[in-house]
PDB file of N, CA and C in Angstrom:
ATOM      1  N   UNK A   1      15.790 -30.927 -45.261  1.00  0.00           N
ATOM      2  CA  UNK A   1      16.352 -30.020 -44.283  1.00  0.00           C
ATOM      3  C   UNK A   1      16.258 -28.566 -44.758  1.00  0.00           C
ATOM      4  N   UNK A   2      16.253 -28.304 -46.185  1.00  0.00           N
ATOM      5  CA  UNK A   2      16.599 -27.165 -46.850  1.00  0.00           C
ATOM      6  C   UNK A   2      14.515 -26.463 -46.654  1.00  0.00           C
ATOM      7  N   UNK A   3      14.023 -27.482 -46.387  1.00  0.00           N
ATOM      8  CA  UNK A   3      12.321 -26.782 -46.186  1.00  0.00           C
ATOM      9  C   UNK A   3      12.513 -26.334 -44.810  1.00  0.00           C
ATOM     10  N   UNK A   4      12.554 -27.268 -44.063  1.00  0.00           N
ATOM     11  CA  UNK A   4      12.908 -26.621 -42.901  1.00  0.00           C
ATOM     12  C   UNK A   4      13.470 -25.257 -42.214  1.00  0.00           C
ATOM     13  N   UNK A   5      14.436 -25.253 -42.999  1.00  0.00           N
ATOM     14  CA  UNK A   5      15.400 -24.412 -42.655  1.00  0.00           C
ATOM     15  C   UNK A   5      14.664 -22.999 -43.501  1.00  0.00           C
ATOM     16  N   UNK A   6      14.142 -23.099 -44.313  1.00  0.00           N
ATOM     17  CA  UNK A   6      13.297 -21.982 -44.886  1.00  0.00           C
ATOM     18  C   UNK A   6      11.733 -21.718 -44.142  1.00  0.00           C
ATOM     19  N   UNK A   7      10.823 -22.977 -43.637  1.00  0.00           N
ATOM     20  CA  UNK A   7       9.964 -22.473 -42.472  1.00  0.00           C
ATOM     21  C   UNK A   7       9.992 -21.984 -41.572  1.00  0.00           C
ATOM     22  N   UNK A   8      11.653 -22.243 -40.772  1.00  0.00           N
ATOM     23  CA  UNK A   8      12.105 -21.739 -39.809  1.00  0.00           C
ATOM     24  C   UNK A   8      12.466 -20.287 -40.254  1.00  0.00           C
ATOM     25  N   UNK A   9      12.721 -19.822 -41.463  1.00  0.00           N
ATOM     26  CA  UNK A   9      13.349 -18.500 -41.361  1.00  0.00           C
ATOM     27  C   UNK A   9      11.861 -17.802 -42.129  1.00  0.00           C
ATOM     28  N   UNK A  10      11.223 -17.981 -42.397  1.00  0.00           N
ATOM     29  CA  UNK A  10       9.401 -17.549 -42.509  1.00  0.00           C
ATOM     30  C   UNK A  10       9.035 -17.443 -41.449  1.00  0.00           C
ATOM     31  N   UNK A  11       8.801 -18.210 -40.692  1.00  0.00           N
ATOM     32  CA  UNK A  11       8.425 -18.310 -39.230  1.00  0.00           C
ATOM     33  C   UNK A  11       9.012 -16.662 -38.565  1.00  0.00           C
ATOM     34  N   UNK A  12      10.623 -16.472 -38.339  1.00  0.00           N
ATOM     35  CA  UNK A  12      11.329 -15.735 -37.912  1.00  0.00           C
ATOM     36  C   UNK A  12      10.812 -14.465 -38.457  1.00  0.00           C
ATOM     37  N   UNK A  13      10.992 -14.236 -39.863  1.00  0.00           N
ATOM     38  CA  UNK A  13      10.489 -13.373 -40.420  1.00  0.00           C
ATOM     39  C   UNK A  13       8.888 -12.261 -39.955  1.00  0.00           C
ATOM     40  N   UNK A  14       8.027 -14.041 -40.102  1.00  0.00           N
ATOM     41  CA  UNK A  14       6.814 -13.161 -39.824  1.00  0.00           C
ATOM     42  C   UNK A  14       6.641 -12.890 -37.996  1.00  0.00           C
ATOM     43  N   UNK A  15       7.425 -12.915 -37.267  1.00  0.00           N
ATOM     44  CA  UNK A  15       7.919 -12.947 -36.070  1.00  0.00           C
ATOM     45  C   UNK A  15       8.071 -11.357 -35.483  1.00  0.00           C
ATOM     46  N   UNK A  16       9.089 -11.071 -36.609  1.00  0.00           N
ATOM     47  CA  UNK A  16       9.787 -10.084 -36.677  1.00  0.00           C
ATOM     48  C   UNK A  16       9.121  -9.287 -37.151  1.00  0.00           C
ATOM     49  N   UNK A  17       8.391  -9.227 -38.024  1.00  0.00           N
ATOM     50  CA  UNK A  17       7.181  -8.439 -38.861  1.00  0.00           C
ATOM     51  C   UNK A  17       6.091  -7.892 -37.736  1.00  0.00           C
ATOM     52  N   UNK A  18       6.188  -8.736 -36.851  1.00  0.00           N
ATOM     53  CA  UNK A  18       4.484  -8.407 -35.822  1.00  0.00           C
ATOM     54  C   UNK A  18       5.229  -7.582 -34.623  1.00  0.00           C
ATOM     55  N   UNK A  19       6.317  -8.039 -34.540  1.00  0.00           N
ATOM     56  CA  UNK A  19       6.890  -7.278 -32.979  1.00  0.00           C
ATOM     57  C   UNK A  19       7.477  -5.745 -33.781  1.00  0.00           C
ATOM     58  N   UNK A  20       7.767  -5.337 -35.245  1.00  0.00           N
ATOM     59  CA  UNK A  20       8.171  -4.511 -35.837  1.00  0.00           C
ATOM     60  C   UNK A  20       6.652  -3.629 -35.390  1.00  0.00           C
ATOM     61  N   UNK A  21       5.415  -4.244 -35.705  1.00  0.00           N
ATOM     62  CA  UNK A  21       4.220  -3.753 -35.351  1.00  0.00           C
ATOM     63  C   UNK A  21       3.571  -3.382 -34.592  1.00  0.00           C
ATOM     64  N   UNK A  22       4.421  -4.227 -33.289  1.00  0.00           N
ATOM     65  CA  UNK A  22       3.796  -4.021 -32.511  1.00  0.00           C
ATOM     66  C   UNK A  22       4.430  -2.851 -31.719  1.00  0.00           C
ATOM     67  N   UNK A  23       5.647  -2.713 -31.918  1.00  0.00           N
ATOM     68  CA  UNK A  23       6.600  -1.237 -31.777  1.00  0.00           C
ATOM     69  C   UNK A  23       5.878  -0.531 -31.985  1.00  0.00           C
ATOM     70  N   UNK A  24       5.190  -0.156 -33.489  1.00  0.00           N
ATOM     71  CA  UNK A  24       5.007   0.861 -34.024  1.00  0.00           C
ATOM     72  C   UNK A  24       3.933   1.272 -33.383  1.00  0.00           C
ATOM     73  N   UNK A  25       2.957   0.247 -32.390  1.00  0.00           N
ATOM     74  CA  UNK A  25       1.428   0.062 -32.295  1.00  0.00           C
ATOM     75  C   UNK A  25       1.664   0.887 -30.612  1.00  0.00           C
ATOM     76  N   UNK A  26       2.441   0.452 -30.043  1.00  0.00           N
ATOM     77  CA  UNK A  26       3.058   0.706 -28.953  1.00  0.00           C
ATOM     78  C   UNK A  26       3.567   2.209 -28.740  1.00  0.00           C
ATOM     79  N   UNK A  27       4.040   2.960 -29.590  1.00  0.00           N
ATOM     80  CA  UNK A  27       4.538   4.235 -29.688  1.00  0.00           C
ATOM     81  C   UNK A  27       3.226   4.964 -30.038  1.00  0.00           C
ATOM     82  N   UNK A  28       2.783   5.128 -31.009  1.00  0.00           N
ATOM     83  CA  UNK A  28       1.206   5.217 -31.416  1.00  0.00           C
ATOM     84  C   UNK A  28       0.396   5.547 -29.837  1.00  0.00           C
ATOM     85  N   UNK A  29       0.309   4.077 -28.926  1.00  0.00           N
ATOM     86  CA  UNK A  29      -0.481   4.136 -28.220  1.00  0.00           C
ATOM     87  C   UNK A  29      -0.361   4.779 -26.851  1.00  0.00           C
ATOM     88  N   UNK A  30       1.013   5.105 -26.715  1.00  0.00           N
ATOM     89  CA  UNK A  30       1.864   6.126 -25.855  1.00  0.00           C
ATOM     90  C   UNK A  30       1.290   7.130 -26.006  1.00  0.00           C
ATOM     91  N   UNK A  31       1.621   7.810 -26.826  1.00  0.00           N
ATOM     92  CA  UNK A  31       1.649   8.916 -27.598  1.00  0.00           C
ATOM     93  C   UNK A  31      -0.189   8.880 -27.204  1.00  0.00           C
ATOM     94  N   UNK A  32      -1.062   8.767 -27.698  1.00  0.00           N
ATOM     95  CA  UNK A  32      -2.088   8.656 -27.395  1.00  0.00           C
ATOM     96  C   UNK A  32      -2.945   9.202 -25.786  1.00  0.00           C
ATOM     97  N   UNK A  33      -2.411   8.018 -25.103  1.00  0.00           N
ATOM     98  CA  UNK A  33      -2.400   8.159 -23.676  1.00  0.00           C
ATOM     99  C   UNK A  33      -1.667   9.082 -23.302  1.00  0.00           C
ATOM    100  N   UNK A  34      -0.393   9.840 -23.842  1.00  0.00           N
ATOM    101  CA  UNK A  34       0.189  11.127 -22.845  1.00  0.00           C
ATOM    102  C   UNK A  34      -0.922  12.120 -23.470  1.00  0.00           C
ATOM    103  N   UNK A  35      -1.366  12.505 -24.477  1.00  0.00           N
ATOM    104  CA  UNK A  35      -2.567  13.732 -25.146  1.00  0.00           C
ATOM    105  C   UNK A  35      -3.892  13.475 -24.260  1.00  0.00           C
ATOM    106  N   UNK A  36      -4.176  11.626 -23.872  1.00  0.00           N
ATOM    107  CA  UNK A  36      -5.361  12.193 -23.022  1.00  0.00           C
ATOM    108  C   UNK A  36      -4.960  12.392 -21.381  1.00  0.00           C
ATOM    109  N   UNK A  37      -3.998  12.181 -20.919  1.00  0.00           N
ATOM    110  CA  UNK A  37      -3.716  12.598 -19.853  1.00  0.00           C
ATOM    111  C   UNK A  37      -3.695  13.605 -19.816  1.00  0.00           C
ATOM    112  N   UNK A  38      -2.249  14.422 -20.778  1.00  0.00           N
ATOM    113  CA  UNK A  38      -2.062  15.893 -20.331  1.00  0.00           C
ATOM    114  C   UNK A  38      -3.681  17.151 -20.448  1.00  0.00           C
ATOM    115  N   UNK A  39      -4.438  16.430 -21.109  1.00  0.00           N
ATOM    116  CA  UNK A  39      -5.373  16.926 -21.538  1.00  0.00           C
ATOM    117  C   UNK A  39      -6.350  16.984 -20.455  1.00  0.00           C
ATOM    118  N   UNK A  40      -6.503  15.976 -19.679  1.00  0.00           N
ATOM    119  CA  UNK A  40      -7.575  15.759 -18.319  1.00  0.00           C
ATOM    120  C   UNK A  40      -6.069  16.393 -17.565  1.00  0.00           C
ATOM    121  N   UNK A  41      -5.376  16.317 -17.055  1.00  0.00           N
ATOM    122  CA  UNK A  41      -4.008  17.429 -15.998  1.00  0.00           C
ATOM    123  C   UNK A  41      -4.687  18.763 -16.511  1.00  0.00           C
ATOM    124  N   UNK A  42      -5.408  19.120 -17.287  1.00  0.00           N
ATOM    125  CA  UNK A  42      -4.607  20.633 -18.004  1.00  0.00           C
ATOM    126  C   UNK A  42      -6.158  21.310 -17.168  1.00  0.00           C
ATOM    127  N   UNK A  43      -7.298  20.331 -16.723  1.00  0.00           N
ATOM    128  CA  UNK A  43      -8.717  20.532 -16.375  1.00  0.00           C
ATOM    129  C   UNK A  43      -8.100  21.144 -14.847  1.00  0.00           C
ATOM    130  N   UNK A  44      -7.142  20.829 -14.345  1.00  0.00           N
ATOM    131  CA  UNK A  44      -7.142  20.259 -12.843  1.00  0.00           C
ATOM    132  C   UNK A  44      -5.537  21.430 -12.806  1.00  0.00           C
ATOM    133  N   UNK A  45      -5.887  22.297 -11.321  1.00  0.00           N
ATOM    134  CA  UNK A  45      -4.526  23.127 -11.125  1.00  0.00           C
ATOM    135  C   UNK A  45      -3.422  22.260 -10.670  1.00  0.00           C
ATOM    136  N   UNK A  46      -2.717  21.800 -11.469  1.00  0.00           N
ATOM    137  CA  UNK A  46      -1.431  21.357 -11.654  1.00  0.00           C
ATOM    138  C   UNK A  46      -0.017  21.875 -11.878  1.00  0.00           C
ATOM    139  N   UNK A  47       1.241  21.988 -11.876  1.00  0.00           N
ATOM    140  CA  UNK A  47       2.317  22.381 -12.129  1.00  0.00           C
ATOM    141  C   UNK A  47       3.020  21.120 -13.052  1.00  0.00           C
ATOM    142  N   UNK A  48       3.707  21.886 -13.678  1.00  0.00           N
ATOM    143  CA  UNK A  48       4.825  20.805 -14.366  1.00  0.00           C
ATOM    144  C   UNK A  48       5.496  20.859 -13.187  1.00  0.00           C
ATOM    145  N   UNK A  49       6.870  19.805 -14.268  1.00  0.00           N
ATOM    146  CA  UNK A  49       8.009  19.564 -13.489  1.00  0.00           C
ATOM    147  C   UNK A  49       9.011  20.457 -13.853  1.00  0.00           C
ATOM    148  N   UNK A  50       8.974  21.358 -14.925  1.00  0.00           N
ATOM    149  CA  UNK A  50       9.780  22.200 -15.083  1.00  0.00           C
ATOM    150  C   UNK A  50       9.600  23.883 -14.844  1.00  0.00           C
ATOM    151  N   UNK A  51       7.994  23.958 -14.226  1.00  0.00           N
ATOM    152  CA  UNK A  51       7.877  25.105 -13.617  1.00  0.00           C
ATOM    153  C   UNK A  51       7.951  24.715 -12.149  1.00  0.00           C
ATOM    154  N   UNK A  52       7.660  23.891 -11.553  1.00  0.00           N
ATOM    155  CA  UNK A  52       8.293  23.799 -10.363  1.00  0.00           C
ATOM    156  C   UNK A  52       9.700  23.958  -9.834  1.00  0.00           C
ATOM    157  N   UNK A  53      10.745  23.677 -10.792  1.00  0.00           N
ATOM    158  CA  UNK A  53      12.222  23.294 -10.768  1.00  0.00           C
ATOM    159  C   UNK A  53      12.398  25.166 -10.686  1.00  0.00           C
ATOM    160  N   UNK A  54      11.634  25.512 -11.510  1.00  0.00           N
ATOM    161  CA  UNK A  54      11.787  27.077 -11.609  1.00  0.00           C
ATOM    162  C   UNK A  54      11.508  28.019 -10.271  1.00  0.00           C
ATOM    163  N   UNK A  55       9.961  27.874  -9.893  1.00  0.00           N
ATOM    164  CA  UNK A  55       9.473  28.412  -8.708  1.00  0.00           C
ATOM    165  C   UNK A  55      10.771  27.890  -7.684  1.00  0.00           C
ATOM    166  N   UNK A  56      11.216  26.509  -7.788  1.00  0.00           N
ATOM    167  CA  UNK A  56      12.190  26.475  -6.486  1.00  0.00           C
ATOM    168  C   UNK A  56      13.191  27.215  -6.946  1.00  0.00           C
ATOM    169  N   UNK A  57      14.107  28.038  -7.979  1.00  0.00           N
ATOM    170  CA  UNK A  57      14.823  28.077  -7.823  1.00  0.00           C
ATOM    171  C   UNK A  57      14.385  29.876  -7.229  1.00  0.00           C
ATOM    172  N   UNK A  58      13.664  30.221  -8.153  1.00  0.00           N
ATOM    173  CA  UNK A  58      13.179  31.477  -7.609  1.00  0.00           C
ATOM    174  C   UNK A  58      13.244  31.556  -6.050  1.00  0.00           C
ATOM    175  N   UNK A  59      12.666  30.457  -5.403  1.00  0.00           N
ATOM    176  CA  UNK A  59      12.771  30.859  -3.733  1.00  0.00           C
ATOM    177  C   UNK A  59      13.924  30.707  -3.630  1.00  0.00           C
ATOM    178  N   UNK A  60      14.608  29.626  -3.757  1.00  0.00           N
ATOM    179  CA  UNK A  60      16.138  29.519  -3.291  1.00  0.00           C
ATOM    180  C   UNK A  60      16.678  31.260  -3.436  1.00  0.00           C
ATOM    181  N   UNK A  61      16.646  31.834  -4.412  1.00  0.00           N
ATOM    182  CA  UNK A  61      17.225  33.176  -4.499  1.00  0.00           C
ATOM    183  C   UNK A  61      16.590  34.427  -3.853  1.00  0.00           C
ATOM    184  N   UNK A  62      15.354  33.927  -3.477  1.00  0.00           N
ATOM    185  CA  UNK A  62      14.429  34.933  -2.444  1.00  0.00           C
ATOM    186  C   UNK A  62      15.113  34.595  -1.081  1.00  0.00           C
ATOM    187  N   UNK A  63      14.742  33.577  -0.498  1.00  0.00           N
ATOM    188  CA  UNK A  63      15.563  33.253   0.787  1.00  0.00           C
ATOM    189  C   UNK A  63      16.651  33.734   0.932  1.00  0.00           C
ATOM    190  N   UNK A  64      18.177  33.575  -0.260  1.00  0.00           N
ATOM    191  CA  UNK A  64      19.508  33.961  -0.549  1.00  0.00           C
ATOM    192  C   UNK A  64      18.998  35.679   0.276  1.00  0.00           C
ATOM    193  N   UNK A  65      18.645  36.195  -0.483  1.00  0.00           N
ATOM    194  CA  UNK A  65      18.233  37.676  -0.716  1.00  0.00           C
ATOM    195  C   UNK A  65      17.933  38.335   0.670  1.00  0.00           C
ATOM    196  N   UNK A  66      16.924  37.491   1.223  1.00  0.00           N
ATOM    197  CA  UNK A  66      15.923  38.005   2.618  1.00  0.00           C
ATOM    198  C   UNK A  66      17.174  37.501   3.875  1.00  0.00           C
ATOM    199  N   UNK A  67      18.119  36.783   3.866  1.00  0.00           N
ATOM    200  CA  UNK A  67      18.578  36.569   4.421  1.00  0.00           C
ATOM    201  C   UNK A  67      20.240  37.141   4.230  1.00  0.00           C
ATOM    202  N   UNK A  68      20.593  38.295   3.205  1.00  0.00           N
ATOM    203  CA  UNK A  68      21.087  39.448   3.158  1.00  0.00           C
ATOM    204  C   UNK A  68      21.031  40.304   3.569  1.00  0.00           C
ATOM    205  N   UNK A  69      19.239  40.822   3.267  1.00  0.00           N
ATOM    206  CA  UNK A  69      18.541  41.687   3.977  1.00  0.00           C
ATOM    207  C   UNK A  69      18.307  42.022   5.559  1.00  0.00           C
ATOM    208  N   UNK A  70      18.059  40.751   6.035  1.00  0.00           N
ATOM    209  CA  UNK A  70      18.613  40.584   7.370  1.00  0.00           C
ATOM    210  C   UNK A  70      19.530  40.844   8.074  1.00  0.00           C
ATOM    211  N   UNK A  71      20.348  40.302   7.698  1.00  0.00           N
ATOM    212  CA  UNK A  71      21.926  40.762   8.547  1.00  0.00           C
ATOM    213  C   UNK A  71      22.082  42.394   7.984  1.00  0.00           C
ATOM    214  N   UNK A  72      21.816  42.789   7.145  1.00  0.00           N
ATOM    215  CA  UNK A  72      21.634  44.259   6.796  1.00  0.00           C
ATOM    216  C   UNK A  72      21.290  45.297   8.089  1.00  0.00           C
ATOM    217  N   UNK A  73      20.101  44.780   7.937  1.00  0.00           N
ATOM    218  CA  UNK A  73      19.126  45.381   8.723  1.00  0.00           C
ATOM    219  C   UNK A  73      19.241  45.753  10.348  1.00  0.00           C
ATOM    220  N   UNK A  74      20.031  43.972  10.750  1.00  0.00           N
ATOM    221  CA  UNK A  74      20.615  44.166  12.183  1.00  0.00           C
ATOM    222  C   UNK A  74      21.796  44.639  12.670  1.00  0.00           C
ATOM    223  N   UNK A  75      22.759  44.877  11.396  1.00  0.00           N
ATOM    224  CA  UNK A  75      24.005  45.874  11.295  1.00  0.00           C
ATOM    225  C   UNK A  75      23.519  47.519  11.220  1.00  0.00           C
ATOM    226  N   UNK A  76      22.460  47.731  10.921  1.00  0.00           N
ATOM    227  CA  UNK A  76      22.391  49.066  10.723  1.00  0.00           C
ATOM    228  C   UNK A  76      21.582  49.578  11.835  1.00  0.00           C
ATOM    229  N   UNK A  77      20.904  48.773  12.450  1.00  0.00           N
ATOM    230  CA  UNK A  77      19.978  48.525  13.666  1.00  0.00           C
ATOM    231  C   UNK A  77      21.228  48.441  15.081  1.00  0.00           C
ATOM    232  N   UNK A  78      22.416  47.918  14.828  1.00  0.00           N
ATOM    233  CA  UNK A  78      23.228  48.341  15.654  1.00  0.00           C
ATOM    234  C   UNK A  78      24.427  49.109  15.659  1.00  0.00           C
ATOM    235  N   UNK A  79      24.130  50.050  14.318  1.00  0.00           N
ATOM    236  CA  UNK A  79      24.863  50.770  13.890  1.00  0.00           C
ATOM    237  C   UNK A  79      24.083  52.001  14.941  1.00  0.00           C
ATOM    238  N   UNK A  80      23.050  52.087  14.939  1.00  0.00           N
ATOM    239  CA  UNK A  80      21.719  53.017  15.265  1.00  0.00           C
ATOM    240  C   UNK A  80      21.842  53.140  16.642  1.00  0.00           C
ATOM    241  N   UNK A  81      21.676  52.005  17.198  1.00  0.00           N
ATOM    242  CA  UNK A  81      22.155  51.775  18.531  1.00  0.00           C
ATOM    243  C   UNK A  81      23.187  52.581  19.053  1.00  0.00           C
ATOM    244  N   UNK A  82      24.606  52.204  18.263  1.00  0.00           N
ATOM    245  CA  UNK A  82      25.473  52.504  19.029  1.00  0.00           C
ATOM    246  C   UNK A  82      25.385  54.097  18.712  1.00  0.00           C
ATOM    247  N   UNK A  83      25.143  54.965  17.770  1.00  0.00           N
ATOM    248  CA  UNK A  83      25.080  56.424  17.424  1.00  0.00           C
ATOM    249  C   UNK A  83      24.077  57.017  18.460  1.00  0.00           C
ATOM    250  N   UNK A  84      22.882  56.481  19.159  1.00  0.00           N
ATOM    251  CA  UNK A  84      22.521  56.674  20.995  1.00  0.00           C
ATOM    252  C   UNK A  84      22.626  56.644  21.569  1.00  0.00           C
ATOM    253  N   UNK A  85      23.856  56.065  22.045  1.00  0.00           N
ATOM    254  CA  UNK A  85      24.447  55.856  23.171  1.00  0.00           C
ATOM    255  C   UNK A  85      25.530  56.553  23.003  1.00  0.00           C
ATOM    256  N   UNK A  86      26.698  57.285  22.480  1.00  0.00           N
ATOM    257  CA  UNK A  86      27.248  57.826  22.160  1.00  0.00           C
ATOM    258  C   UNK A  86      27.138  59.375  22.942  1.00  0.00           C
TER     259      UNK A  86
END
């Protein structure tokens, strides 16, 4: 029983040894594939995801802005108004 019980934990061992490897083989091969991707993306006009997040926020605060500008414009436009008729 005592062989056994030691093939079984060899067994486990070298088990554990290959999936330890195959982690390592796995990260490696990630890593790999994101350098030739970003690398063929970088050929081609693309945006990240974190200059996009940016450009939107930029409009969000252009719109904010132009739509300040606006009501500005039609307050002083009937500010104008009413100083002609007057």
């Amino acid at each position: 029983m005592t062989a056994n019980n030691q093939s079984m934990d060899d067994i486990a061992e070298k088990i554990a040894t290959g999936l330890r490897m195959l982690g390592g083989f796995k990260q490696g091969a990630e890593a790999q594939v994101r350098t030739v991707v970003e690398g063929a993306l970088s050929q081609f006009d693309v945006v990240t995801h974190e200059r996009m997040q940016v450009q939107e926020a930029m409009l969000g605060k252009a719109r904010t802005e132009l739509t300040a500008l606006e009501t500005r414009v039609k307050e002083l436009e009937n500010k104008i108004k009413q100083m002609t008729q007057s």
